[in-house]
PDB file of N, CA and C in Angstrom:
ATOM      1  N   UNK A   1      86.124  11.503  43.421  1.00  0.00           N
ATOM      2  CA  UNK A   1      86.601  11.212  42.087  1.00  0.00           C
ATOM      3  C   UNK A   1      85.423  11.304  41.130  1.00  0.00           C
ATOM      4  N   UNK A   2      85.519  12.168  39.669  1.00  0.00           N
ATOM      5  CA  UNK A   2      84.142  11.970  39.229  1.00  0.00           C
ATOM      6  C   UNK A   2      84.833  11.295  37.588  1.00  0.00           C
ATOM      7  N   UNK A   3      83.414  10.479  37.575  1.00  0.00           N
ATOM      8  CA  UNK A   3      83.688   9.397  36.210  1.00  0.00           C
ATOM      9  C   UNK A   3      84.451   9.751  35.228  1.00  0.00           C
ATOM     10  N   UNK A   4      84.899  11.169  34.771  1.00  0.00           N
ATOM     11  CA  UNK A   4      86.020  10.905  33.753  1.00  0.00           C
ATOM     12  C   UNK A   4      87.612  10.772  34.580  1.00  0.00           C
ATOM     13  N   UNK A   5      88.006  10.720  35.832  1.00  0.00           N
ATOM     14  CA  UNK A   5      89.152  10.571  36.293  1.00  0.00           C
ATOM     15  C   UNK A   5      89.486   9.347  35.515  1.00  0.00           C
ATOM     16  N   UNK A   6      90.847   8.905  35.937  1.00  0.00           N
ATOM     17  CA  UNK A   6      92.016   7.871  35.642  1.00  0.00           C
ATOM     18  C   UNK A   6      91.898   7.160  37.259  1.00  0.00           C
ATOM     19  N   UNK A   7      91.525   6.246  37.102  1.00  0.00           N
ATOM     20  CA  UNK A   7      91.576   5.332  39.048  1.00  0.00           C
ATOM     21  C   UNK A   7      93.005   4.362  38.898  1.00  0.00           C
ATOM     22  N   UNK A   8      93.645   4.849  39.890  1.00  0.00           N
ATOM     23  CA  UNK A   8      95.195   4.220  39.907  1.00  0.00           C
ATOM     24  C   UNK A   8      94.817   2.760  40.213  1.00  0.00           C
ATOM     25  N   UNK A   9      95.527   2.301  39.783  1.00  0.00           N
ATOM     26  CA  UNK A   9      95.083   0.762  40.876  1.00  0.00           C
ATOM     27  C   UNK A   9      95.915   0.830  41.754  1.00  0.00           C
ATOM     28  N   UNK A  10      95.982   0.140  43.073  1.00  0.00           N
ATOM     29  CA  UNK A  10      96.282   0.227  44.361  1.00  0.00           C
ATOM     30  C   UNK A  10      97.854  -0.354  44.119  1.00  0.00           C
ATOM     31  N   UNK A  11      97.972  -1.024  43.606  1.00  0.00           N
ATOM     32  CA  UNK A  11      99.164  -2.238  43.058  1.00  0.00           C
ATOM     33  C   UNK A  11     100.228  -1.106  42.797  1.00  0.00           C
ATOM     34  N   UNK A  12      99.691  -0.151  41.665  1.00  0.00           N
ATOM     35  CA  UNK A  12     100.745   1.045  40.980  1.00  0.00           C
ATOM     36  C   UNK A  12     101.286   1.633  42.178  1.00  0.00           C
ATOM     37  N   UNK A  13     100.076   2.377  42.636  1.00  0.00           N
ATOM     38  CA  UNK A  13     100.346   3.186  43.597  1.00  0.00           C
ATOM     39  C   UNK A  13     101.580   2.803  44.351  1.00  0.00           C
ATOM     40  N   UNK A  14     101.207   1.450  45.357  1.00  0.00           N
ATOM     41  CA  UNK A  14     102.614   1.004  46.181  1.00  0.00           C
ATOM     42  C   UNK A  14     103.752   1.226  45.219  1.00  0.00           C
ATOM     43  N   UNK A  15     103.834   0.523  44.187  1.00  0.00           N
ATOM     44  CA  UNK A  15     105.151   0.219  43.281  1.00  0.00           C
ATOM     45  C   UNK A  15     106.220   1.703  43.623  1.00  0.00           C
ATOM     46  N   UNK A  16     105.628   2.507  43.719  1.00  0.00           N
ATOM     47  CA  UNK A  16     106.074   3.885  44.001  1.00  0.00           C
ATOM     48  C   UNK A  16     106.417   4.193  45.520  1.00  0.00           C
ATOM     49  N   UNK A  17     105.981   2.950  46.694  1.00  0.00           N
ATOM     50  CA  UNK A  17     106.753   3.612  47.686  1.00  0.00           C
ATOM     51  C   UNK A  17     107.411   2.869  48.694  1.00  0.00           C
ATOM     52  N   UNK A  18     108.254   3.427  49.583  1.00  0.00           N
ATOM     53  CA  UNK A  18     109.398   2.569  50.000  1.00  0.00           C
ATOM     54  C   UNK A  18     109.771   2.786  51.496  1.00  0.00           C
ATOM     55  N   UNK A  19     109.666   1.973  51.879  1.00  0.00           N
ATOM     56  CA  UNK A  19     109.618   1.793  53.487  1.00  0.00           C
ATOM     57  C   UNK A  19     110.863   2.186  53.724  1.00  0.00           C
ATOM     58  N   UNK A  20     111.535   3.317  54.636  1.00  0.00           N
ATOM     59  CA  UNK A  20     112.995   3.424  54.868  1.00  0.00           C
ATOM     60  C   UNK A  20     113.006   3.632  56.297  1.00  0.00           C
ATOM     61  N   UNK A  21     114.285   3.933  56.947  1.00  0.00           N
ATOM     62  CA  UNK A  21     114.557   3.437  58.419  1.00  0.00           C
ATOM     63  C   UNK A  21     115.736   4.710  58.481  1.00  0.00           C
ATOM     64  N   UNK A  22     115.726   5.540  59.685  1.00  0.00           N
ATOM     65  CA  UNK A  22     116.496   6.524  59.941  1.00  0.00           C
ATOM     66  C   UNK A  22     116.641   6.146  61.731  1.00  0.00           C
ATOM     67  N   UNK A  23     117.707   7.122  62.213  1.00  0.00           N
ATOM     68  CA  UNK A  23     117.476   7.763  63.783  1.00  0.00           C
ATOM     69  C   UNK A  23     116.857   8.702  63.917  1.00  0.00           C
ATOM     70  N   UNK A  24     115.957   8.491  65.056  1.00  0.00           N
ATOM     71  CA  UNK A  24     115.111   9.699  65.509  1.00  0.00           C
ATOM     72  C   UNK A  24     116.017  10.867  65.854  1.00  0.00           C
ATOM     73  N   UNK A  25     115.959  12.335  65.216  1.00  0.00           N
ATOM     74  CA  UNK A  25     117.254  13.494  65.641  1.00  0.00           C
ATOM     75  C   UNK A  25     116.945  13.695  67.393  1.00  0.00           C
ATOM     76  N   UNK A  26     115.699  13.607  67.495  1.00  0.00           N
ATOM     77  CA  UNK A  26     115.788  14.162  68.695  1.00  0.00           C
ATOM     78  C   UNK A  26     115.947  12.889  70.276  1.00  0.00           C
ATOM     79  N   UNK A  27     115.710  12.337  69.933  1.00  0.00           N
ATOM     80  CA  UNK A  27     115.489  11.046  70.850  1.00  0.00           C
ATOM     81  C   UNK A  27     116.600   9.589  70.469  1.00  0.00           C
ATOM     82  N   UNK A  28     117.117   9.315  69.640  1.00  0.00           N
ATOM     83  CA  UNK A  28     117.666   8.812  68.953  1.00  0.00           C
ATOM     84  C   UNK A  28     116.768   6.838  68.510  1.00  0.00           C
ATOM     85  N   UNK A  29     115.694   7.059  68.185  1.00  0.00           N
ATOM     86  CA  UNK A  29     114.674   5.569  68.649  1.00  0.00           C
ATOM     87  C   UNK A  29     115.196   5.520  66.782  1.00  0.00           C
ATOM     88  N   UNK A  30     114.842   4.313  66.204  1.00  0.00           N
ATOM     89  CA  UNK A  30     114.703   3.732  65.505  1.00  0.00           C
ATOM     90  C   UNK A  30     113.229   3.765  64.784  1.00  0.00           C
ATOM     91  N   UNK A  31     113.319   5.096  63.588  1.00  0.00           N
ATOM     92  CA  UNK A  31     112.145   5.125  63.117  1.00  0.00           C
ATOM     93  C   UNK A  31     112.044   4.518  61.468  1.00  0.00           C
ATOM     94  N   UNK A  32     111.087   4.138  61.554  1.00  0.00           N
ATOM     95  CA  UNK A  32     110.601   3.707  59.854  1.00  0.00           C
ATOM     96  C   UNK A  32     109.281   5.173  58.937  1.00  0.00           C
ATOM     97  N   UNK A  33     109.577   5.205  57.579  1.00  0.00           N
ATOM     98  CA  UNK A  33     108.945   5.985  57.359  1.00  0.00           C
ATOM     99  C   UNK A  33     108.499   5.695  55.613  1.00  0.00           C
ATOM    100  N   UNK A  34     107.828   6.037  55.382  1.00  0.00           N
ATOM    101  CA  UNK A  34     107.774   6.319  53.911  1.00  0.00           C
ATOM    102  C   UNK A  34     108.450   7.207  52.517  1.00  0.00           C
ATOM    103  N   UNK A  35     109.283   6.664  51.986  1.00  0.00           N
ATOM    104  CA  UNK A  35     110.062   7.045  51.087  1.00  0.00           C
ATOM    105  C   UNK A  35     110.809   8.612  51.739  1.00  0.00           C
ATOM    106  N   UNK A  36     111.331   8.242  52.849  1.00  0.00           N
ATOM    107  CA  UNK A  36     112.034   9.224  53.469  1.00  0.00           C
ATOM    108  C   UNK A  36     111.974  10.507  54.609  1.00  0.00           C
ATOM    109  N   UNK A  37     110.381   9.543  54.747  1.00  0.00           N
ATOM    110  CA  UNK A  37     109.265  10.965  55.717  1.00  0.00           C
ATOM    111  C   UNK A  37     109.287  10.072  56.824  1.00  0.00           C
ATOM    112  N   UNK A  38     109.919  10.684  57.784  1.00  0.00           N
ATOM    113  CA  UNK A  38     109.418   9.893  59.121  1.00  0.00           C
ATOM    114  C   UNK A  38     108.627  10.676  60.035  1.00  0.00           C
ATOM    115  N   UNK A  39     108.363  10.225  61.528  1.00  0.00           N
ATOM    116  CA  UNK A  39     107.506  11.032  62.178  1.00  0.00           C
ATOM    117  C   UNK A  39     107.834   9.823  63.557  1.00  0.00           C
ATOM    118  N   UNK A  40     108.132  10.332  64.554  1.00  0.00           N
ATOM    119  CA  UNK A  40     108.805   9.179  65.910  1.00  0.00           C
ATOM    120  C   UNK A  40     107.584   9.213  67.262  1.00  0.00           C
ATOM    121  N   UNK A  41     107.216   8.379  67.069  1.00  0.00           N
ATOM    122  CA  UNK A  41     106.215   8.213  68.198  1.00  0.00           C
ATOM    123  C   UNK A  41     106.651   8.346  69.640  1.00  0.00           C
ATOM    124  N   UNK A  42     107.664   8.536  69.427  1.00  0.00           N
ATOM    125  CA  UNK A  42     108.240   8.468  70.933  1.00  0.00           C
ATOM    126  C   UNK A  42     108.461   9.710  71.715  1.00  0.00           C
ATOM    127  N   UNK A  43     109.119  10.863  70.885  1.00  0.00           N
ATOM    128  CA  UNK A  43     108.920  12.053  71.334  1.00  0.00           C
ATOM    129  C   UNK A  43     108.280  12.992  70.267  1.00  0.00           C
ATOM    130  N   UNK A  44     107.647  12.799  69.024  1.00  0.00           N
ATOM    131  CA  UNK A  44     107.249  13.750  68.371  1.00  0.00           C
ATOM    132  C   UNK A  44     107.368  14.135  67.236  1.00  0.00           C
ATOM    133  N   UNK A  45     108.950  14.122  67.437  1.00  0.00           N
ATOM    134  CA  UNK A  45     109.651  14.713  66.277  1.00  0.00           C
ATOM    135  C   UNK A  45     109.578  13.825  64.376  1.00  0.00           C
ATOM    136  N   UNK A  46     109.424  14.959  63.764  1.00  0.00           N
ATOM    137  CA  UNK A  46     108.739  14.889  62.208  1.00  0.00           C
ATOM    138  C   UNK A  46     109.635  15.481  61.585  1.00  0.00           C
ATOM    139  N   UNK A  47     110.550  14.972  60.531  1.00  0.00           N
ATOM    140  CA  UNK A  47     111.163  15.577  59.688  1.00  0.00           C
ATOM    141  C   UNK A  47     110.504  16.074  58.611  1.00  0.00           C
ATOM    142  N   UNK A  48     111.170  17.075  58.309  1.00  0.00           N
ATOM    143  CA  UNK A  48     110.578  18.540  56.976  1.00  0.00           C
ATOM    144  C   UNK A  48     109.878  17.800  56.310  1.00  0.00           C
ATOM    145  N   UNK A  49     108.489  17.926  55.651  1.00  0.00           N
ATOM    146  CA  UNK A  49     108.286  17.050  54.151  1.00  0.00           C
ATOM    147  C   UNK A  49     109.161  17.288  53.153  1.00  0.00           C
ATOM    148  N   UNK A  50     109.655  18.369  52.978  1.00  0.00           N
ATOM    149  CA  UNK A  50     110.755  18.447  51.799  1.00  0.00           C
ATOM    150  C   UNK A  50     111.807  17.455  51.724  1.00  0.00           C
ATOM    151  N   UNK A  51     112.682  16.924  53.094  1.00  0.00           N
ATOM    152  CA  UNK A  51     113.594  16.013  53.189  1.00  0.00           C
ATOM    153  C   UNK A  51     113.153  14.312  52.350  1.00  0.00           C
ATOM    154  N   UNK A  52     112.315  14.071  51.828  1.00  0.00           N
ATOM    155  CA  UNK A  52     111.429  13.401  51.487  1.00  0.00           C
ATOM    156  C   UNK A  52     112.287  12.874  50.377  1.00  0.00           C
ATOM    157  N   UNK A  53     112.319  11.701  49.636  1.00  0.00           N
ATOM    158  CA  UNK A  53     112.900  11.153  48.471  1.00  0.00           C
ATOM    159  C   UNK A  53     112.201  11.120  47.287  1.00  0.00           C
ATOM    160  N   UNK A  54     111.171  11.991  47.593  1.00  0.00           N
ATOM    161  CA  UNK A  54     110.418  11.955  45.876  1.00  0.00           C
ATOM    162  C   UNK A  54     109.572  13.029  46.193  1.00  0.00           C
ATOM    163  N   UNK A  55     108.694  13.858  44.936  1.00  0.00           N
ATOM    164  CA  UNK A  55     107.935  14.789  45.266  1.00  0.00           C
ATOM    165  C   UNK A  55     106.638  14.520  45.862  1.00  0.00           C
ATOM    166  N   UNK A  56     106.096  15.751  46.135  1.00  0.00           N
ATOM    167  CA  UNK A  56     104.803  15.247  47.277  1.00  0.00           C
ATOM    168  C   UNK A  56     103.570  15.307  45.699  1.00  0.00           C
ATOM    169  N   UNK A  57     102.536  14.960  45.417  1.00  0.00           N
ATOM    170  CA  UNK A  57     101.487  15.567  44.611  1.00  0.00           C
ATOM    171  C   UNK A  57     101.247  17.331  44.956  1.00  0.00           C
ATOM    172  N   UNK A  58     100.987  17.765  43.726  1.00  0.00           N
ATOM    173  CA  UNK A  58     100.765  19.435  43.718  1.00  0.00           C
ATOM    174  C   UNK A  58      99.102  18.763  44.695  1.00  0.00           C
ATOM    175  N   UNK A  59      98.381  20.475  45.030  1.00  0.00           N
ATOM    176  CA  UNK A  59      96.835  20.088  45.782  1.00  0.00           C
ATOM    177  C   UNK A  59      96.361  19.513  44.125  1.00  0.00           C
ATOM    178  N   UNK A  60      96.473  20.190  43.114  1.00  0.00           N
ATOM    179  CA  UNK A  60      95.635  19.598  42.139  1.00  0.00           C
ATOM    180  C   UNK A  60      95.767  18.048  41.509  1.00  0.00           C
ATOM    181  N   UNK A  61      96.693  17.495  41.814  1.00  0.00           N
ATOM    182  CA  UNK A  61      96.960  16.010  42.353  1.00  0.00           C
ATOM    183  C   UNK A  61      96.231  15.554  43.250  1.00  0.00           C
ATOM    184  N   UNK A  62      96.099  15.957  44.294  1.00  0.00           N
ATOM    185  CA  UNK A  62      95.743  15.348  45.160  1.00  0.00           C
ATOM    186  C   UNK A  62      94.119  14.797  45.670  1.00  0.00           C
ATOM    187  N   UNK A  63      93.678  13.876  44.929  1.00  0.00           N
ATOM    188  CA  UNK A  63      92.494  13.552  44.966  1.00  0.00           C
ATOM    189  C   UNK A  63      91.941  13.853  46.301  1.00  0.00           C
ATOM    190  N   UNK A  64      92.308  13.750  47.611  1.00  0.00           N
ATOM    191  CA  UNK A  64      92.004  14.010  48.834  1.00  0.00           C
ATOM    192  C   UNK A  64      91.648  15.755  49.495  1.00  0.00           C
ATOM    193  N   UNK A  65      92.395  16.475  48.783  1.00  0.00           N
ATOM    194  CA  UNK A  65      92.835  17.858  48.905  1.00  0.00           C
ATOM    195  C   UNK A  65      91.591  18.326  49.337  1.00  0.00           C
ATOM    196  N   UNK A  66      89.798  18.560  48.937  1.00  0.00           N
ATOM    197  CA  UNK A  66      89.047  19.197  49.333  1.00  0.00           C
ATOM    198  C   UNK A  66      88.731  18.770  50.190  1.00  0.00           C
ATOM    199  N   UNK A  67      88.571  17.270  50.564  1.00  0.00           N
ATOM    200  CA  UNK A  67      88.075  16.650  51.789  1.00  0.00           C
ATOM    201  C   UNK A  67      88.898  16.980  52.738  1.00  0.00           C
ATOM    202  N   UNK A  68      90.463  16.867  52.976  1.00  0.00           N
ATOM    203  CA  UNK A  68      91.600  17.152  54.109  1.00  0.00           C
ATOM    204  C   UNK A  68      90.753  18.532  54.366  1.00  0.00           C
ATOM    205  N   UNK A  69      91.258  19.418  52.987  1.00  0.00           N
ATOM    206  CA  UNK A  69      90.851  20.920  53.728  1.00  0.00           C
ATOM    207  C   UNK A  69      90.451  21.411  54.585  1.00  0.00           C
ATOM    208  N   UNK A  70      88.499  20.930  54.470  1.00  0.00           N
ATOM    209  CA  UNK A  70      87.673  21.584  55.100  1.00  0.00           C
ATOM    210  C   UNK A  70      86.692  22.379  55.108  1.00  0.00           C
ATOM    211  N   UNK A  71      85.947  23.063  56.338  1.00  0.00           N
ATOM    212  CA  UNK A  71      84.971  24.674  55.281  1.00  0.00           C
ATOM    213  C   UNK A  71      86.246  25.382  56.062  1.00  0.00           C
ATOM    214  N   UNK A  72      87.144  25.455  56.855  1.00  0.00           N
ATOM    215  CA  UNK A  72      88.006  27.052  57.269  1.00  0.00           C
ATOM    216  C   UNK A  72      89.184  26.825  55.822  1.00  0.00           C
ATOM    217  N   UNK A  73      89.567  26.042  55.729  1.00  0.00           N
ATOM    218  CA  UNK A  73      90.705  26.136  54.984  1.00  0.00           C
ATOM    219  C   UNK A  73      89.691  26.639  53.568  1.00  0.00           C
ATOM    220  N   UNK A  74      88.956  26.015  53.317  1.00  0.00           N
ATOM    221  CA  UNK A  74      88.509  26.442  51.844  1.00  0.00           C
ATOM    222  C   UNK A  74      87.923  27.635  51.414  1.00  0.00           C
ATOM    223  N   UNK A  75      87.354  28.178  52.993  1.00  0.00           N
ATOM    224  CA  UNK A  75      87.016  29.773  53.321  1.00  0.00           C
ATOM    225  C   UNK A  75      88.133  30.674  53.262  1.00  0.00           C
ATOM    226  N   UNK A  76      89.524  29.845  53.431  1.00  0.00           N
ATOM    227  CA  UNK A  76      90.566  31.162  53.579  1.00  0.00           C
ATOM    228  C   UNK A  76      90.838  31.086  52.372  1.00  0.00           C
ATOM    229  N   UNK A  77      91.205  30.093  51.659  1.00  0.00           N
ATOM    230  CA  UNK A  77      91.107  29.735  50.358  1.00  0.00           C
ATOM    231  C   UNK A  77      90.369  30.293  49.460  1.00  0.00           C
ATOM    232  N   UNK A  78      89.515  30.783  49.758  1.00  0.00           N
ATOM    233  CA  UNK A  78      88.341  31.669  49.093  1.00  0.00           C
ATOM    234  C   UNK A  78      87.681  30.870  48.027  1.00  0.00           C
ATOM    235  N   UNK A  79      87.504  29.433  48.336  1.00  0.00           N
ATOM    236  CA  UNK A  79      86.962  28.359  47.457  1.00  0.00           C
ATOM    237  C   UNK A  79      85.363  28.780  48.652  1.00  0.00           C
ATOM    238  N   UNK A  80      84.275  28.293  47.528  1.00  0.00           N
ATOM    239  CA  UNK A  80      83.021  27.871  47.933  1.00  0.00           C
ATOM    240  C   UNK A  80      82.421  26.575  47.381  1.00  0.00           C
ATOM    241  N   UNK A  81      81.651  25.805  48.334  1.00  0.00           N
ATOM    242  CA  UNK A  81      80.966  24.320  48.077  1.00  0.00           C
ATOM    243  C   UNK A  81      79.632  24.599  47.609  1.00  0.00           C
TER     244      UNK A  81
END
């Protein structure tokens, strides 16, 4: 983050997300997920991010985006550090 950003406070952030509860499709376990994203520890299975109840951040949102990346992703990317 560099000093002219906007720093969310942590408080906002949550206000925006929501613990929800589905069946696992493939296994049928009892999963919990975040505002509609689950992922089942039991056999694997991860529903689409699109199925999701709100949008994801664009990468230019995403304060995390260069660090996740990487040097391969940012090389295919044709970004340089």
């Amino acid at each position: 983050m560099t000093p002219d950003e906007q720093h969310t406070p942590p408080v906002a952030f949550l206000d925006s997300q929501e613990i929800t509860t589905t069946e696992c499709r493939r296994c049928g376990t009892e999963v919990s997920g975040v505002n509609g994203r689950y992922a089942c520890g039991i056999c694997g299975w991860a529903n689409h991010w699109s199925e999701g109840h709100n949008e994801l951040p664009t990468a230019d949102q995403d304060v995390d985006a260069d660090r996740a990346a990487g040097p391969a992703m940012e090389k295919a990317a044709g970004r340089k550090k």
